[in-house]
Structure formats: C-alpha cells, structure tokens
Protein backbone atom coordinates (compact mmCIF):
# COMPACT_ATOMS: atom_id res chain seq x y z
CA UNK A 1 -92.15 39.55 36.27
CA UNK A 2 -89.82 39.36 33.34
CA UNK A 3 -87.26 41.40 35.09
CA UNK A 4 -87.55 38.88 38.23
CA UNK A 5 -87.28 35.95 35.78
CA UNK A 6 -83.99 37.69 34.15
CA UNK A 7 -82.23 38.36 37.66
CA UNK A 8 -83.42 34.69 39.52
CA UNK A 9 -81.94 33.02 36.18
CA UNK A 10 -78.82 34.94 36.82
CA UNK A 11 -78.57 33.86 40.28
CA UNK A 12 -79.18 30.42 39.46
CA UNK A 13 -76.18 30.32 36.90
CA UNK A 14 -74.06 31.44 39.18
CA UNK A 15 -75.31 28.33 41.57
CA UNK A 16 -75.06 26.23 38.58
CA UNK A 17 -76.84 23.57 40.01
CA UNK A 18 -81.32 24.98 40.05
CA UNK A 19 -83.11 24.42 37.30
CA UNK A 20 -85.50 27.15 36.49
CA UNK A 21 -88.08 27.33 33.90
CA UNK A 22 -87.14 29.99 31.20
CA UNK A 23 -83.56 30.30 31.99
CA UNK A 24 -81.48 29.62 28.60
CA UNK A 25 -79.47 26.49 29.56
CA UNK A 26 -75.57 26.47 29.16
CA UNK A 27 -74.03 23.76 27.95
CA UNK A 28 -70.70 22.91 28.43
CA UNK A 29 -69.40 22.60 24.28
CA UNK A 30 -66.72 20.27 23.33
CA UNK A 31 -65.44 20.61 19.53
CA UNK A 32 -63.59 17.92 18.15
CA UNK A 33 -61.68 18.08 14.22
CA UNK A 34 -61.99 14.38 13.32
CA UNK A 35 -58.89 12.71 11.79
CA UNK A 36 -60.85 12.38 8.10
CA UNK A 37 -60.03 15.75 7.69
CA UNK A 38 -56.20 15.17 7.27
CA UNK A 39 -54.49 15.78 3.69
CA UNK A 40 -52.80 13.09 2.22
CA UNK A 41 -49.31 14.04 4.02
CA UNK A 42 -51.46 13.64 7.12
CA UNK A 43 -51.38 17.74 7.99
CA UNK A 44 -54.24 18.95 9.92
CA UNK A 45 -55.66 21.75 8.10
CA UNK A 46 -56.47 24.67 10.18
CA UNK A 47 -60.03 24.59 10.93
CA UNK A 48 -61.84 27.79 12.92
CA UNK A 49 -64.85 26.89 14.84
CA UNK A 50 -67.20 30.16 15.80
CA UNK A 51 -69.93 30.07 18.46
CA UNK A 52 -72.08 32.70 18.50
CA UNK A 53 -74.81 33.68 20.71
CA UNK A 54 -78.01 35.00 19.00
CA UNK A 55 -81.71 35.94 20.07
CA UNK A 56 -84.61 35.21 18.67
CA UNK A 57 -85.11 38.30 15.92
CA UNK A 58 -81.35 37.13 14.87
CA UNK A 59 -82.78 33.22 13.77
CA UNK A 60 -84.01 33.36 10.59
CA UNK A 61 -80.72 35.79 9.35
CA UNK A 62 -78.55 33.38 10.60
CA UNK A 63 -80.05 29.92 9.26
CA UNK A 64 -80.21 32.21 6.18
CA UNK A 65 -77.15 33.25 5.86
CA UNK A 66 -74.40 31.97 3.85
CA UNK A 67 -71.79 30.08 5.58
CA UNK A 68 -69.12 31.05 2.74
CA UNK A 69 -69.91 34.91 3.09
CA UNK A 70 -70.00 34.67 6.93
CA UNK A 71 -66.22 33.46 6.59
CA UNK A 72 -65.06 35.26 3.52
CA UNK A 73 -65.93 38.24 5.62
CA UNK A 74 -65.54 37.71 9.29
CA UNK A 75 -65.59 40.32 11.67
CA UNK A 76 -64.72 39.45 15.10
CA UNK A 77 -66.73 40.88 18.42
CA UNK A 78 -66.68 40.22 21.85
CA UNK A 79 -69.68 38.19 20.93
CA UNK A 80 -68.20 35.60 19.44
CA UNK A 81 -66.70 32.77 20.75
CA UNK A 82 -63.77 31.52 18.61
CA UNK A 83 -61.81 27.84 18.25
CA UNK A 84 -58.71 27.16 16.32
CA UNK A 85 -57.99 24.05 15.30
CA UNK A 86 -54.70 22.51 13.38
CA UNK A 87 -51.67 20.88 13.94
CA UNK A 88 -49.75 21.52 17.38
CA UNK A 89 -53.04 22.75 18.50
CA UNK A 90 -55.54 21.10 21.26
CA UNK A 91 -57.66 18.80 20.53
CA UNK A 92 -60.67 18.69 21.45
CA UNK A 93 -61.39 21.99 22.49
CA UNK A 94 -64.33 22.86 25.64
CA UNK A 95 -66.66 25.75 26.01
CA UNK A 96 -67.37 25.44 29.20
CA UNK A 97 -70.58 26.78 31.03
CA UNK A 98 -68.79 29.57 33.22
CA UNK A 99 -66.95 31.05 30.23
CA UNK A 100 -67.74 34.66 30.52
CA UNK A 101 -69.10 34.57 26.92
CA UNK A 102 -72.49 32.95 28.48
CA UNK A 103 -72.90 36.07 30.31
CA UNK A 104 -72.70 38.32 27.40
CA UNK A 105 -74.65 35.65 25.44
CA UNK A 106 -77.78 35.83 28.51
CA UNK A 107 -77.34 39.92 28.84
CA UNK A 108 -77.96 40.12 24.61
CA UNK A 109 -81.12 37.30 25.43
CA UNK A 110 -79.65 34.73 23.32
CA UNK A 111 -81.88 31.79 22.52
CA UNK A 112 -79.65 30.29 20.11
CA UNK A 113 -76.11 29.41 19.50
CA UNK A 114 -75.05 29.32 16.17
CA UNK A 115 -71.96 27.05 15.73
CA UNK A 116 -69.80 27.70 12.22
CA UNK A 117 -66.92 25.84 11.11
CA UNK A 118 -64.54 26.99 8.51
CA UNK A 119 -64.30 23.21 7.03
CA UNK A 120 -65.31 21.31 4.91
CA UNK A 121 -65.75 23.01 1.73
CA UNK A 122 -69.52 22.73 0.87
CA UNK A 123 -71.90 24.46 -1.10
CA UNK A 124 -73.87 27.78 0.70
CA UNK A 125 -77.30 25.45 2.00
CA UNK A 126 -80.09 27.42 4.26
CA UNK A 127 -80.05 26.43 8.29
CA UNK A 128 -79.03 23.29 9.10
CA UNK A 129 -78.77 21.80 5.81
CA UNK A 130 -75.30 23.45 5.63
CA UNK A 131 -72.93 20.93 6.94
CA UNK A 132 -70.58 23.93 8.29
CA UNK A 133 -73.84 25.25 10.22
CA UNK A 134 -75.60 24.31 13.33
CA UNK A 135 -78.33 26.29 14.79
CA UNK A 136 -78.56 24.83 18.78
CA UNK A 137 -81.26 26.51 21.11
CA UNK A 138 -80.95 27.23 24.46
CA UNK A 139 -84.27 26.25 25.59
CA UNK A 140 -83.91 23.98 28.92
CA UNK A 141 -86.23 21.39 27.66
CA UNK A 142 -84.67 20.56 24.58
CA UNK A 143 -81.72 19.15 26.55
CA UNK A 144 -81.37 16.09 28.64
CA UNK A 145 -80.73 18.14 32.01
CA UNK A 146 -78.45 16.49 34.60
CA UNK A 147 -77.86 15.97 38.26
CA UNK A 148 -74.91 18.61 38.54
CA UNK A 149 -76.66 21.30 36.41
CA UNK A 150 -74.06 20.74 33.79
CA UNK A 151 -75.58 20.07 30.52
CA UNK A 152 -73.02 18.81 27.44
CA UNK A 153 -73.02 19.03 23.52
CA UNK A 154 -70.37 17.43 21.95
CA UNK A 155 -69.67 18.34 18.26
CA UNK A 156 -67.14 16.46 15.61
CA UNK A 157 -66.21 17.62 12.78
CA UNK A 158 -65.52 15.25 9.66
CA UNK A 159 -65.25 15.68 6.11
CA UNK A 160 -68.14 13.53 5.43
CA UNK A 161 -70.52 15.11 7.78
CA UNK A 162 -69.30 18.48 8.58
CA UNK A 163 -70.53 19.46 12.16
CA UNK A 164 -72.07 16.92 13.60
CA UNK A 165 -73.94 17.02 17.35
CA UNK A 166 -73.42 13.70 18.88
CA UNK A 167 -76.14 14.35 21.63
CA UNK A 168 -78.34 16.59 19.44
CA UNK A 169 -81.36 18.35 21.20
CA UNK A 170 -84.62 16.91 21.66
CA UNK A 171 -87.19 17.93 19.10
CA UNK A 172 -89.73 20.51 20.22
C-alpha cells in the first residue's frame, strides 16, 4: 500500500492539480531580504538562504542544530537548495513547486523543509527560536490548499525578525 501511496503521489505532482492524502505538499517558496538589513551606506549585505529537504529521523538534529556551525561549515549537496541574496542580485527570489529539488526532496521522504539564512547575526537558539531557522512541514493539512494545486509560503527576512513566514502553517 505504501508503495501505491509513493507512486499515485508522484503522479499527482506531476498533474499538480489532485490533492491526495499523504502526499508531502510543495509549496511554491518566495524569499524576500527586507530593506532593514541595509548598512548605513545603504549596501545590501550578501545574505544566503538554504532550503533543505529533511525526513522525519532528520527533525530533531536539525531544530537542534546550531545555525552558526551549520554556516561556519557548509557543505553543499544536491540536496540543498541554495539563494543568494545582495546587491545587483534578484529580489525576491521563488522556489517554485516543479523545481527538480522537490523530486529529490519526495525520493529522500522529506517531511520537512528546513529554511536557513546566513543573516542576521543571532545567538545559536534550538528549532524555531533561532531567528535564522525555520522548520516548515510538508504535511498537506497544515497548509491552506488552493484551487490550482499551488500552495505558497512567502518568507522575509529583516533584521528585527530574522526569517519570518508571512502565511505560516496551520498548527497541528
């Protein structure tokens, strides 16, 4: 049955338009660096967003981990889905759902996208807490689902409040 699950939720992404219980949603992701994080000259600092696509077993590391190791020690993979922000660069930037990352991200199971930005400086915090961290799950209930099968996060981040989801997901 699981197997059947795995392949019909495959098909149905490729539709893009069926909703089907189980299926981790994709959400088209639109990162925005707000204009408090300009110096004093008005420069844009370069800001790296990474989106990463995790399963279940993976949660707790990752709302444990620190967000100041994670970038004093990046590693890039395939599985990571990377934004650069700064001057002469777009803004915003969109994830969108048929990115061929979601594919890798539903063949690896992933639940869970953990979103990390390189800015603001902050202290290390567990999860959420950590205003460089978000933690977003996949689960189709937890999002408002619309018409076209197109489902939307959009994320700012300020200097005040780090990342912060505009349409944040429903509590379970």
């Amino acid at each position: 049955m699981k197997r059947t699950t795995k392949g019909l939720c495959g098909l149905v992404m490729l539709a893009g338009a069926v909703f089907v219980p189980g299926c981790p949603v994709r959400f088209e992701t639109t990162v925005k660096v707000d204009d408090s994080l300009r110096d004093k000259s008005g420069a844009m600092p370069s800001v790296e967003v990474h989106l990463i696509g995790i399963n279940d077993t993976e949660l707790k590391q990752w709302q444990d981990r620190s967000v100041s190791d994670y970038w004093r020690n990046v590693k890039l993979d395939p599985e990571v889905y990377v934004m650069k922000f700064g001057e002469q660069l777009p803004n915003p930037r969109v994830l969108t759902i048929k990115d061929p990352i979601w594919d890798r991200w539903d063949r690896r199971s992933a639940m869970w996208v953990v979103v990390l930005s390189s800015h603001p400086a902050a202290d290390d915090k567990p999860g959420d807490a950590d205003m460089r961290r978000k933690i977003l799950p996949r689960d189709p209930d937890r999002w408002a689902y619309n018409y076209w099968g197109k489902d939307q996060v959009t994320i700012v981040i300020s200097k005040s409040r780090g990342l912060e989801v505009l349409n944040p997901p429903k509590p379970k």
